[in-house]
C-alpha atoms as a PDB file:
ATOM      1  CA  UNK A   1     -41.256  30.541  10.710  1.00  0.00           C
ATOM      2  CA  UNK A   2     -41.715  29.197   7.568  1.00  0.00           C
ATOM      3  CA  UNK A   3     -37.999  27.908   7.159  1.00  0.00           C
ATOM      4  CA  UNK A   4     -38.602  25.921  10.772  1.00  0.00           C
ATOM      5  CA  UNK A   5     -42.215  24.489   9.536  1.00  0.00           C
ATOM      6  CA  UNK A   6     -40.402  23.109   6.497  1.00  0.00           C
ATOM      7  CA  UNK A   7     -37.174  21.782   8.418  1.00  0.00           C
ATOM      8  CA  UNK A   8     -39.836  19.811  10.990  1.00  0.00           C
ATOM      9  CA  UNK A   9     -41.908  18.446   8.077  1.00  0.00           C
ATOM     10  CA  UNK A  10     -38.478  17.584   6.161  1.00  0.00           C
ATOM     11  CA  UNK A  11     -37.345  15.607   9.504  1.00  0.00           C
ATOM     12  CA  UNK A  12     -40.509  14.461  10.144  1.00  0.00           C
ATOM     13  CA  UNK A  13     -40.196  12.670   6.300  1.00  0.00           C
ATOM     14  CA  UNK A  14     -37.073  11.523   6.675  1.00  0.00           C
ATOM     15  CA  UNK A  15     -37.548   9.584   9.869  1.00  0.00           C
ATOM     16  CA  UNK A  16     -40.454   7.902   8.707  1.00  0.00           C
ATOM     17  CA  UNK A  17     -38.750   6.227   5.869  1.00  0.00           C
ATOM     18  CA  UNK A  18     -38.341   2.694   5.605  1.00  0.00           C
ATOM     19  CA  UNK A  19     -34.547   1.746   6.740  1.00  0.00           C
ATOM     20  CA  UNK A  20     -32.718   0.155   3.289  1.00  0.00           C
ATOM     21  CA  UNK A  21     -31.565  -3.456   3.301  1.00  0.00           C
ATOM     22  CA  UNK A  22     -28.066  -3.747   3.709  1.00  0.00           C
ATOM     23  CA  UNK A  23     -26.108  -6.802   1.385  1.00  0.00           C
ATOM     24  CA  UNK A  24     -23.409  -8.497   3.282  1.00  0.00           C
ATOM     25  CA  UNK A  25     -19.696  -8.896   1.129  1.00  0.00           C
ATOM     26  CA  UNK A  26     -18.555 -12.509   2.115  1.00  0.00           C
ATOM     27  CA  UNK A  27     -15.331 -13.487   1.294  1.00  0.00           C
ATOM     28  CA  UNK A  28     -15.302 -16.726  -0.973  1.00  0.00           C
ATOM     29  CA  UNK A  29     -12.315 -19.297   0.712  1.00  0.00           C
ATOM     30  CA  UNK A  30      -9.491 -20.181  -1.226  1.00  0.00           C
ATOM     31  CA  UNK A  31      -7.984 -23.780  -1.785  1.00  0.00           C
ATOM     32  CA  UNK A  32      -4.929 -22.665  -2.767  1.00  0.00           C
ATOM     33  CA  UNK A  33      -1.804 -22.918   0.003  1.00  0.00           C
ATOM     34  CA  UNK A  34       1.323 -21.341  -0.903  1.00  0.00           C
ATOM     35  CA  UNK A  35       4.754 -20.952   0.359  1.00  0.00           C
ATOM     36  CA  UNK A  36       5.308 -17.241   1.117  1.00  0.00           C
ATOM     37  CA  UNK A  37       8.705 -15.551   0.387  1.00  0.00           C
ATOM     38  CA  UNK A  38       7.545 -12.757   2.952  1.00  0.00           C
ATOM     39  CA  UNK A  39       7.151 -13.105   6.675  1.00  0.00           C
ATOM     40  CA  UNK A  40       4.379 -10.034   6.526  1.00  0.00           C
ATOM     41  CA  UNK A  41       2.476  -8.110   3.942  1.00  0.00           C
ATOM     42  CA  UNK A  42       0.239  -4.851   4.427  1.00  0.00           C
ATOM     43  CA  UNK A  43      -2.943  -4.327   2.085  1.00  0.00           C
ATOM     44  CA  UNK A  44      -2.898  -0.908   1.770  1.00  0.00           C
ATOM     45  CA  UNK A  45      -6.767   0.896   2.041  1.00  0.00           C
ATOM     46  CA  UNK A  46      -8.224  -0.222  -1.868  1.00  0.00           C
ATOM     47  CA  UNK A  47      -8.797   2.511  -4.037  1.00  0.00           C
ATOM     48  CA  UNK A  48     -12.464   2.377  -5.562  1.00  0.00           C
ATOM     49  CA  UNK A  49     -14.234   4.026  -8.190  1.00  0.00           C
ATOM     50  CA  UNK A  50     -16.588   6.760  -6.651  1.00  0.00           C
ATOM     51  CA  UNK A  51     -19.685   4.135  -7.937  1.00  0.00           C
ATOM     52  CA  UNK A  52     -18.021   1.183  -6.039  1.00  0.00           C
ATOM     53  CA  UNK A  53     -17.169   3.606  -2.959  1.00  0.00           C
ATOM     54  CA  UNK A  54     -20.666   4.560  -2.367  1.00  0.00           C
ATOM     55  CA  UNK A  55     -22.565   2.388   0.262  1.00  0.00           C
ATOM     56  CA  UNK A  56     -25.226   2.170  -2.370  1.00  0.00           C
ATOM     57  CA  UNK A  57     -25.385  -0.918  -4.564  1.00  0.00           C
ATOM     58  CA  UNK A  58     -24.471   0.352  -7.970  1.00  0.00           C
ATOM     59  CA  UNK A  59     -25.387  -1.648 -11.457  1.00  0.00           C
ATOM     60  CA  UNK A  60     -24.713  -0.838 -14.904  1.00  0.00           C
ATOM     61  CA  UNK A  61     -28.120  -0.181 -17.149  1.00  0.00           C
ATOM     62  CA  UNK A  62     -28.926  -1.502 -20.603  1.00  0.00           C
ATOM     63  CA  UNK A  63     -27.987   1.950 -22.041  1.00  0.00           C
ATOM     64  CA  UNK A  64     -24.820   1.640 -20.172  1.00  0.00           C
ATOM     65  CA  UNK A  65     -25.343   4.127 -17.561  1.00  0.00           C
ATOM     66  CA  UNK A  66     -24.744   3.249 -13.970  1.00  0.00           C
ATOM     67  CA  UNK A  67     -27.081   3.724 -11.533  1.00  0.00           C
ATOM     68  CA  UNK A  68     -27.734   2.589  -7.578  1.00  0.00           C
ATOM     69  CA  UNK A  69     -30.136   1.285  -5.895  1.00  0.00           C
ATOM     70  CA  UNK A  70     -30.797   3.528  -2.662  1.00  0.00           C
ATOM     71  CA  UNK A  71     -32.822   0.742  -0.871  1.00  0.00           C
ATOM     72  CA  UNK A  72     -30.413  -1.422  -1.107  1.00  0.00           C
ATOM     73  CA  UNK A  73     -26.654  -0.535   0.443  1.00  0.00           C
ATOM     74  CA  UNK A  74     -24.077  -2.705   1.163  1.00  0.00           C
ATOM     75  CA  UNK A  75     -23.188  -4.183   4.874  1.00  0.00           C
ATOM     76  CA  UNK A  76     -20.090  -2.211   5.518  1.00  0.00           C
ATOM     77  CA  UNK A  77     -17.818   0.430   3.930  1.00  0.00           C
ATOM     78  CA  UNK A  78     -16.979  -0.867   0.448  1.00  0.00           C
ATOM     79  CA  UNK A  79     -13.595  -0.140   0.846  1.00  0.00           C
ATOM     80  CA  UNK A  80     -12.882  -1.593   4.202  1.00  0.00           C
ATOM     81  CA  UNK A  81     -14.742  -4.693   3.105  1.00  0.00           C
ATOM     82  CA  UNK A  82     -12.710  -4.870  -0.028  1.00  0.00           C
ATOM     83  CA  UNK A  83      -9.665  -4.254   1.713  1.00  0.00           C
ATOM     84  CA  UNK A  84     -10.443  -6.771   4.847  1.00  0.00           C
ATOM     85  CA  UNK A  85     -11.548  -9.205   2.274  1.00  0.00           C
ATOM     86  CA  UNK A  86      -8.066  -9.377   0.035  1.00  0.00           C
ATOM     87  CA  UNK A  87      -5.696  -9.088   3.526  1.00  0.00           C
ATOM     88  CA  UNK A  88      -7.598 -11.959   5.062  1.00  0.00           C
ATOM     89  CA  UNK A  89      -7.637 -14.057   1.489  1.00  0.00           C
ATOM     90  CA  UNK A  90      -4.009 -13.294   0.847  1.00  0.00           C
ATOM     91  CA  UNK A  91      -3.541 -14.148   4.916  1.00  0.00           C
ATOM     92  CA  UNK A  92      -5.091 -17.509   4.546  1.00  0.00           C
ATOM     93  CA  UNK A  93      -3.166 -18.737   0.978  1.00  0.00           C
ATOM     94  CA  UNK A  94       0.208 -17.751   2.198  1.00  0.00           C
ATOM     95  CA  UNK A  95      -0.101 -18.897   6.388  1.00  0.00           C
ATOM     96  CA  UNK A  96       1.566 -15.552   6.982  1.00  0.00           C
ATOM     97  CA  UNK A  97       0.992 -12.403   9.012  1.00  0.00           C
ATOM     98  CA  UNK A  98      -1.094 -10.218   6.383  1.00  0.00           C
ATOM     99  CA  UNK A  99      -2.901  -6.937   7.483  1.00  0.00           C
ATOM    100  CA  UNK A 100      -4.667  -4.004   6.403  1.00  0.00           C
ATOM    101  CA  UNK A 101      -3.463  -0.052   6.589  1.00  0.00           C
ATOM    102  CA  UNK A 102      -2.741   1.389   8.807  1.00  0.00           C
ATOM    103  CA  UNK A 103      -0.588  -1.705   9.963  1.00  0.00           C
ATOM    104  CA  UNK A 104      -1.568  -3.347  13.079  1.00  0.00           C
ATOM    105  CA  UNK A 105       1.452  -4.532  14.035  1.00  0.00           C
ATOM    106  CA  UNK A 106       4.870  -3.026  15.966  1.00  0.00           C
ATOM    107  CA  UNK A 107       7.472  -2.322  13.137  1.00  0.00           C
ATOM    108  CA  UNK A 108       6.876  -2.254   9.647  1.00  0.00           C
ATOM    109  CA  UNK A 109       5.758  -5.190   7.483  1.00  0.00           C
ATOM    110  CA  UNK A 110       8.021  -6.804   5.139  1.00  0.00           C
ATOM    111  CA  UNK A 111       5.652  -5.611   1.746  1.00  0.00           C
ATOM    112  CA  UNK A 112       3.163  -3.444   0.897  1.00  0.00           C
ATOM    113  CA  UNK A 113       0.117  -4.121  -1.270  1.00  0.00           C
ATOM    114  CA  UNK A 114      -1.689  -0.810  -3.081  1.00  0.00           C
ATOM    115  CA  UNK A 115      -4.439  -1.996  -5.125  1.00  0.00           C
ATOM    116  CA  UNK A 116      -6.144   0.339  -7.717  1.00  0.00           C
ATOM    117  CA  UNK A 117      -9.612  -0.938  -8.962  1.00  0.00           C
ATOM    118  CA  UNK A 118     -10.885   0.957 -11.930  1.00  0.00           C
ATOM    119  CA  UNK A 119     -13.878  -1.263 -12.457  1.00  0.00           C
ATOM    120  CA  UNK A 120     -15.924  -2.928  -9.610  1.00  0.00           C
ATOM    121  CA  UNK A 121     -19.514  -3.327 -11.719  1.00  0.00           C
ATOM    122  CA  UNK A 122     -22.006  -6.092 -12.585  1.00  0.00           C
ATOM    123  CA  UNK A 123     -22.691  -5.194 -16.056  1.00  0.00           C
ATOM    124  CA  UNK A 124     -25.994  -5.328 -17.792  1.00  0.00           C
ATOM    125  CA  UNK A 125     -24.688  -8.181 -19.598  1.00  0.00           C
ATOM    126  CA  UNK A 126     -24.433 -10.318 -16.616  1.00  0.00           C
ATOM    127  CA  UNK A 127     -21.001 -10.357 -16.425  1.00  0.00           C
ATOM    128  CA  UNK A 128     -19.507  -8.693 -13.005  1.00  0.00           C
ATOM    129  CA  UNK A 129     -16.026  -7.104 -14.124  1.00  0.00           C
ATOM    130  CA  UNK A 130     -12.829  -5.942 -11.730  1.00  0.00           C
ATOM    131  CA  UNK A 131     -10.281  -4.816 -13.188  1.00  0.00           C
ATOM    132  CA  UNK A 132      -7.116  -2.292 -12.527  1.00  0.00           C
ATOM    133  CA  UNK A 133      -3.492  -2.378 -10.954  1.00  0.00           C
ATOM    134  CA  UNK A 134      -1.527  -3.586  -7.942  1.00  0.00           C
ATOM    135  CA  UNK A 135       1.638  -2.818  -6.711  1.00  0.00           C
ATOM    136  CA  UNK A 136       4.012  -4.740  -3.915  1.00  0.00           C
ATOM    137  CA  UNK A 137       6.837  -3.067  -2.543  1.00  0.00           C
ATOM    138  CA  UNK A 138       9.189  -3.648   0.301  1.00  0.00           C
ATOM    139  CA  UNK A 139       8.896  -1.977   3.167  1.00  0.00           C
ATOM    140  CA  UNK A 140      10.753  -3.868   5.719  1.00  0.00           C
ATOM    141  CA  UNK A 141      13.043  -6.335   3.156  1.00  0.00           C
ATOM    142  CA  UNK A 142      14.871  -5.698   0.181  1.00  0.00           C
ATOM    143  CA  UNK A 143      11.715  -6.696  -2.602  1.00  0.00           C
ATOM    144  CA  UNK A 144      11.283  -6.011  -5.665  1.00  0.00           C
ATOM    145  CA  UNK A 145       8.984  -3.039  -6.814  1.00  0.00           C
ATOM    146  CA  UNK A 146       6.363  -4.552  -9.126  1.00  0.00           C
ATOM    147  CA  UNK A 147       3.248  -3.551 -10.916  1.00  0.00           C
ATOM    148  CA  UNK A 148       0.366  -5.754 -12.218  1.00  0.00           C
ATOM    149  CA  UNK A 149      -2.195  -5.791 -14.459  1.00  0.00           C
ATOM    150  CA  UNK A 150      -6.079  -7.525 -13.184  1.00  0.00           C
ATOM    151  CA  UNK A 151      -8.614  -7.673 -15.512  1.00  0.00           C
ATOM    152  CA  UNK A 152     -11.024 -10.379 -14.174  1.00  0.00           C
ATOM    153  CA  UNK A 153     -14.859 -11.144 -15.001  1.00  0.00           C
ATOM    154  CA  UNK A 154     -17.188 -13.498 -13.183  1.00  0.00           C
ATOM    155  CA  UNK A 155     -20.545 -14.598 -15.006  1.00  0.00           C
ATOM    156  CA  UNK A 156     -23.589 -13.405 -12.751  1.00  0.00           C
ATOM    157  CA  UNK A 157     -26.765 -16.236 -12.992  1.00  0.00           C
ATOM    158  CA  UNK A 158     -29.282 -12.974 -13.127  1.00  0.00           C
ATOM    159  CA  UNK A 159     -29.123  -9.044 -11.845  1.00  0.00           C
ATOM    160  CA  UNK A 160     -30.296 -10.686  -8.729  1.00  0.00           C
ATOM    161  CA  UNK A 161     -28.484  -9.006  -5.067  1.00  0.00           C
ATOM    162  CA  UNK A 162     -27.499 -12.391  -4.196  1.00  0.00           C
ATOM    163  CA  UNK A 163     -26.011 -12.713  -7.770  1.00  0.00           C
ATOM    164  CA  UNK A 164     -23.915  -9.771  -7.869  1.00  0.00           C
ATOM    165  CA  UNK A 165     -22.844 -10.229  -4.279  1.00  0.00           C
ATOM    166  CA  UNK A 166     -21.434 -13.762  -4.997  1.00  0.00           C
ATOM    167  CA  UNK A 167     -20.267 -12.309  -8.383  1.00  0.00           C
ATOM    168  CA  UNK A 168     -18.328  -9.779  -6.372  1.00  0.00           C
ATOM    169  CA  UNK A 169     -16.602 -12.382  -3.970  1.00  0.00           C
ATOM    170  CA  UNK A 170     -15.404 -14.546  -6.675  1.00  0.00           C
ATOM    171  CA  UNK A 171     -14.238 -11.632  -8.160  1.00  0.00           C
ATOM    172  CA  UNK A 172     -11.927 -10.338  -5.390  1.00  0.00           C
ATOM    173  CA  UNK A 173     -10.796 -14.451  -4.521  1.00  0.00           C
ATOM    174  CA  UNK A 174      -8.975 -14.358  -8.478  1.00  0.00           C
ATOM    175  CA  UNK A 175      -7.349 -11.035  -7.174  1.00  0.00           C
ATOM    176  CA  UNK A 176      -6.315 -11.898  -3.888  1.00  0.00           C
ATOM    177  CA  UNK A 177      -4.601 -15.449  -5.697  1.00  0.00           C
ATOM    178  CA  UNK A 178      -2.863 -13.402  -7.750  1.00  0.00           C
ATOM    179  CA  UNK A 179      -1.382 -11.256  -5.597  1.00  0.00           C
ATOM    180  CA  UNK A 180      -0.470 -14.428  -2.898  1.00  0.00           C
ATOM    181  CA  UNK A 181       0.931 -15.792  -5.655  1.00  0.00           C
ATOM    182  CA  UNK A 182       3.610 -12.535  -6.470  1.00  0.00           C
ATOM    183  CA  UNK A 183       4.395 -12.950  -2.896  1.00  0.00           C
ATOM    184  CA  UNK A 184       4.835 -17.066  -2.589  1.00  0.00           C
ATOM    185  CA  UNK A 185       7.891 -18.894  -3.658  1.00  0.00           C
END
């Protein structure tokens, strides 16, 4: 009896709490147009840090420690936004069929993208930082294997949301250039 008192007043709790705000990832456009040497590309799913993953909002502390923010989560799987953002950014730069995994498309795309972050954060210094590895392969053509290096920062103007957010998407614009630009003549 006991067990089912504390499950109701457990329930009871949790449905009365206050429903988190939810921050939005939008894509910042890109000016750059590019000639692609592909006719298709696939972003595979982006690989996250377990911080970045969660649909918290995480932020590194003055000691350094990372920690999220449980009222606040973000709009939409981290990963699917990340991914959706790069495949439409790399999409728009090279006017070319570009898609995320699984492939949306009948047969297989010329390339494949597989992007690695190990560091999605907005640091206590104000500085939001991305950094980690990509790889493009051929799938469907005869292309070159090739790995890559990102290490990008973007100043933040505070630890605000909105901050971080647009941190975030100017961020992810560097990365999808560069990897438009390994697949552009």
């Amino acid at each position: 009896m006991l067990k089912k008192i504390t499950f109701l007043a457990l329930t009871a709790m949790a449905a009365c709490s206050a429903p988190a705000d939810r921050l939005a990832l939008t894509a910042a456009p890109s000016a750059l147009e590019l000639r692609p040497l592909v006719r298709s590309a696939m972003v595979r799913t982006v690989s996250l840090p377990t911080y970045a993953a969660a649909e918290e909002l995480a932020v590194e502390g003055p000691s350094g420690l990372i920690s999220s923010n449980e009222s606040v989560l973000w709009a939409d799987d981290p990963q699917r936004a990340v991914t959706l953002t790069i495949a439409d950014t790399v999409g728009d730069i090279l006017n070319t069929d570009v898609g995320p995994d699984p492939w949306p498309f009948v047969g297989l795309p010329d390339v494949a993208v597989d992007v690695r972050v190990t560091q999605m954060l907005a640091g206590a210094d104000g500085v939001f930082r991305l950094s980690g590895q990509f790889f493009v392969g051929g799938d469907g053509i005869d292309f070159p294997n090739s790995a890559h290096r990102f290490a990008i920062s973007q100043p933040m103007a505070d630890q605000e949301l909105s901050s971080i957010a647009n941190a975030q998407a100017a961020a992810l614009l560097v990365l999808s250039e560069d990897i438009a630009r390994k697949l552009a003549r």
